[in-house]
C-alpha atoms as a PDB file:
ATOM      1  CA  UNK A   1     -47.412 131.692 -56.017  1.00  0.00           C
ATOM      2  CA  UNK A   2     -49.505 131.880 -53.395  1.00  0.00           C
ATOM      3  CA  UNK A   3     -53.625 133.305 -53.356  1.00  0.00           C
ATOM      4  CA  UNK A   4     -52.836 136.590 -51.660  1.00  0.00           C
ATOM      5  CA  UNK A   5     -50.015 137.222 -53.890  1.00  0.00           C
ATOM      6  CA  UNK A   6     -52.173 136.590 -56.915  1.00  0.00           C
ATOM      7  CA  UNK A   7     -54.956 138.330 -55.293  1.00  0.00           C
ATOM      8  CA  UNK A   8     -52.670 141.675 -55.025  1.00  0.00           C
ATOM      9  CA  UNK A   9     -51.479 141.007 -58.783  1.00  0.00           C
ATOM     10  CA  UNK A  10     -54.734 140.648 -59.876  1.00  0.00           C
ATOM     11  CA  UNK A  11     -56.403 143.874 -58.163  1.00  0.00           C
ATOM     12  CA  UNK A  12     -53.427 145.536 -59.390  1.00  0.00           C
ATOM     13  CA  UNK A  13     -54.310 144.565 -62.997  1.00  0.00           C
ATOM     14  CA  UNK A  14     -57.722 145.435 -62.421  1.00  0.00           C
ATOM     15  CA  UNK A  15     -57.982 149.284 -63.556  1.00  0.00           C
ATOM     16  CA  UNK A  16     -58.335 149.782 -67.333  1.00  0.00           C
ATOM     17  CA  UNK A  17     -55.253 152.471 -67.142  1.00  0.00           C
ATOM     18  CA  UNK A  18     -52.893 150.476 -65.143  1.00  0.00           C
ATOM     19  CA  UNK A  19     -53.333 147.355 -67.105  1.00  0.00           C
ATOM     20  CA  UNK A  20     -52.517 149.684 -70.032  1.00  0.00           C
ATOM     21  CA  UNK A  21     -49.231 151.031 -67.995  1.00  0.00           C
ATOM     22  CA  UNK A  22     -48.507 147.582 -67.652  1.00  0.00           C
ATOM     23  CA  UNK A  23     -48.846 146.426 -71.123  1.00  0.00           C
ATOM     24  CA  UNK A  24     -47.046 148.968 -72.472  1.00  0.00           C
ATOM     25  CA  UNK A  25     -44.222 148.228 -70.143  1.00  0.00           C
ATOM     26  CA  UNK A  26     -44.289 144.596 -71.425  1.00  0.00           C
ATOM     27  CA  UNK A  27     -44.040 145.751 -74.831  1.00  0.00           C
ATOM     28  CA  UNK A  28     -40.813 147.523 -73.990  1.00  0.00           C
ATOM     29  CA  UNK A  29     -38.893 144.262 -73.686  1.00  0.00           C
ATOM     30  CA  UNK A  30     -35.996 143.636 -71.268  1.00  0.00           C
ATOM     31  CA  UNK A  31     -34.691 147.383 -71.766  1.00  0.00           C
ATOM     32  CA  UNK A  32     -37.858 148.463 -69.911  1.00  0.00           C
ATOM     33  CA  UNK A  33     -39.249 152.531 -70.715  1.00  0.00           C
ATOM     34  CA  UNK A  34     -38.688 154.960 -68.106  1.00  0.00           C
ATOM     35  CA  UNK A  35     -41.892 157.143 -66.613  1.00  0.00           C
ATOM     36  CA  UNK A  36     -41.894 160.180 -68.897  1.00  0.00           C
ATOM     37  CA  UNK A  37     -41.615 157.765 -72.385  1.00  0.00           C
ATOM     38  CA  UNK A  38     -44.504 155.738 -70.354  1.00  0.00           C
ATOM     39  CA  UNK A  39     -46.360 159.706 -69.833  1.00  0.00           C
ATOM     40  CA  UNK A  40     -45.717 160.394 -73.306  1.00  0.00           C
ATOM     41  CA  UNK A  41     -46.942 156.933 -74.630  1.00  0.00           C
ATOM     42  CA  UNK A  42     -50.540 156.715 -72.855  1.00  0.00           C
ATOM     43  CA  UNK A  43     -50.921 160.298 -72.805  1.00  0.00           C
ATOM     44  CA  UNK A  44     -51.606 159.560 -68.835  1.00  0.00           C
ATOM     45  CA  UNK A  45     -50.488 162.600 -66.497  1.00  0.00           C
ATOM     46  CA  UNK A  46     -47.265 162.361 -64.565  1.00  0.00           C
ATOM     47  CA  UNK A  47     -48.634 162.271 -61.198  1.00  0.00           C
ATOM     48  CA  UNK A  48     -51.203 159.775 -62.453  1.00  0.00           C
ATOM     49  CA  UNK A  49     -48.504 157.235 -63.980  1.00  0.00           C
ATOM     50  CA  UNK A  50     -46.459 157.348 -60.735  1.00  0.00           C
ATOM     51  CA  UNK A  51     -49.982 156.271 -58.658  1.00  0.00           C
ATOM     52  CA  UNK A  52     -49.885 153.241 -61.321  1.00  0.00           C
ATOM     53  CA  UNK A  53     -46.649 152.513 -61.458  1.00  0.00           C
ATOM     54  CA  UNK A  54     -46.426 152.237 -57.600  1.00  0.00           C
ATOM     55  CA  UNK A  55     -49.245 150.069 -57.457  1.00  0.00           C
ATOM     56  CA  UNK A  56     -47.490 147.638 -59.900  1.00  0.00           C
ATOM     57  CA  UNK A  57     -44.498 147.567 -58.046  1.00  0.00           C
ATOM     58  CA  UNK A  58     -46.120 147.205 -54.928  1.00  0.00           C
ATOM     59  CA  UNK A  59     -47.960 144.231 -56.952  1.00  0.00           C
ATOM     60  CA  UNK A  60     -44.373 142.592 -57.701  1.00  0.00           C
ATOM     61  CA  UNK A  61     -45.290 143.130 -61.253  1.00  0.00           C
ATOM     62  CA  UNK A  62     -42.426 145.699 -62.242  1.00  0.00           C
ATOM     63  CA  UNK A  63     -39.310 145.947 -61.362  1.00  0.00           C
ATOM     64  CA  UNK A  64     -37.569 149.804 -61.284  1.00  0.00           C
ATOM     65  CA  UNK A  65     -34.026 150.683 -61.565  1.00  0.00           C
ATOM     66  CA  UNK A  66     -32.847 154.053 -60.787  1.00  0.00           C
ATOM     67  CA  UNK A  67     -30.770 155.334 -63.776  1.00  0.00           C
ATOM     68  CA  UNK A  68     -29.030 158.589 -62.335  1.00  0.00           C
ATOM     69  CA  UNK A  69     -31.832 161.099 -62.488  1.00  0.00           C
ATOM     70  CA  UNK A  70     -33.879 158.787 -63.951  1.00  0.00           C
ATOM     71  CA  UNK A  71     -36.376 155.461 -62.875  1.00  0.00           C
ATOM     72  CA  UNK A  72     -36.762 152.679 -65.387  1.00  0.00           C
ATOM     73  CA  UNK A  73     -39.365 150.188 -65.088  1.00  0.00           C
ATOM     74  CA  UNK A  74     -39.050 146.121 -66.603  1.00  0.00           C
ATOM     75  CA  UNK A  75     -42.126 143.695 -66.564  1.00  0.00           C
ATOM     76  CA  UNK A  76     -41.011 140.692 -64.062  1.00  0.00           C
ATOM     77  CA  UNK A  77     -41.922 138.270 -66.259  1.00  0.00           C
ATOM     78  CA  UNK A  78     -41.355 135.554 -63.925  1.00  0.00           C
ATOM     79  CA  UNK A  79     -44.106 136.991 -62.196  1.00  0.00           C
ATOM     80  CA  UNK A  80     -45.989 137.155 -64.611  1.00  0.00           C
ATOM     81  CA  UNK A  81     -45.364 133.331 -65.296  1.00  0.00           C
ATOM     82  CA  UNK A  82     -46.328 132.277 -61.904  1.00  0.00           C
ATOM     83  CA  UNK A  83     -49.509 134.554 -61.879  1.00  0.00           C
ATOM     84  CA  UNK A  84     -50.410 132.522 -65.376  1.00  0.00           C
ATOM     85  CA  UNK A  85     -49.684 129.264 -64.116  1.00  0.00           C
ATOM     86  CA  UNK A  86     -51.247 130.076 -60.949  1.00  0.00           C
ATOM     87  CA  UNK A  87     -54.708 130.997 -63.254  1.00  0.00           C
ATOM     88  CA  UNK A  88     -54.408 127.628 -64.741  1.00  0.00           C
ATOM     89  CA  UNK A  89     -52.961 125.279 -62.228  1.00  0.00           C
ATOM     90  CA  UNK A  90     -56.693 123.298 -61.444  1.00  0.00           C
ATOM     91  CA  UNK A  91     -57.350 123.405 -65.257  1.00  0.00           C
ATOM     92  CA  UNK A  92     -58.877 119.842 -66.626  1.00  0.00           C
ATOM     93  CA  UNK A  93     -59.447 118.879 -63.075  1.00  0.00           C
ATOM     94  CA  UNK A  94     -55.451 118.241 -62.211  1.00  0.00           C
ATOM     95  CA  UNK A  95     -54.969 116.114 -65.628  1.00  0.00           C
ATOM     96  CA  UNK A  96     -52.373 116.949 -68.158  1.00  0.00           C
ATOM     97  CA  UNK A  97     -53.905 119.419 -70.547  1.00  0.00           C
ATOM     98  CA  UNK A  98     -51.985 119.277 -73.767  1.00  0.00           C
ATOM     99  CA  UNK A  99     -54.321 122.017 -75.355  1.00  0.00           C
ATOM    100  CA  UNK A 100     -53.447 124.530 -72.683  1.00  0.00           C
ATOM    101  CA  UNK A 101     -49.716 125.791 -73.978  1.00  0.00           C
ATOM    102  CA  UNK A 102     -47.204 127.905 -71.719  1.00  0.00           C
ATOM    103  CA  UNK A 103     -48.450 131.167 -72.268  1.00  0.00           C
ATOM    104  CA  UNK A 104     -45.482 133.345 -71.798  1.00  0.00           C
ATOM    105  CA  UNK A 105     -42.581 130.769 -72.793  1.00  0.00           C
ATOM    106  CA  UNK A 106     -44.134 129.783 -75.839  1.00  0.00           C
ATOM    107  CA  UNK A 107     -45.362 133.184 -77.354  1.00  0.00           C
ATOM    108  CA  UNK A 108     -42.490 135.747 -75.715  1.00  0.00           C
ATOM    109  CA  UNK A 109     -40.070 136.703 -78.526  1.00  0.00           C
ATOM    110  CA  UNK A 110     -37.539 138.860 -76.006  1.00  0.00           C
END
């Protein structure tokens, strides 16, 4: 990943209700939630979640699927990943640092 890439993740991630839109969308696992389960969720206004939910696509951060009438949204965990290993890639100054564990491959459980 390169910096502007985790510079446009990272601003996306950076408004309390968006990282909560995003979350939320993690929880959902691989099956992903569509927009009005999302509205319904976070109590967050239609119009509002769609603002969000742009901005995390535009961010690479979600992936959406149109379902007939309907959008669903999936984390991009691979994203994800490489925005995480991007965070730590200079940690312990470029040596092998047992103590810092794969965050998403060692804790995900989908």
């Amino acid at each position: 990943m390169d910096e502007d890439v985790a510079v446009k993740a990272l601003a996306a991630l950076a408004q309390s209700s968006r990282l909560k839109v995003f979350r939320a969308i993690v929880g959902a696992g691989p099956e992903g939630i569509q927009p009005g389960q999302l509205s319904l969720a976070l109590d967050v206004p239609a119009n509002t979640l769609s603002f969000h939910l742009k901005e995390l696509h535009h961010a690479a951060l979600v992936s959406v699927q149109r379902e007939g009438r309907f959008l669903r949204y999936r984390a991009d965990l691979g994203a994800m990943q490489s925005l995480m290993d991007f965070l730590t890639a200079h940690c312990c100054q470029g040596v092998t640092c047992n103590e810092m564990p794969a965050v998403i491959r060692d804790t995900a459980h989908c």
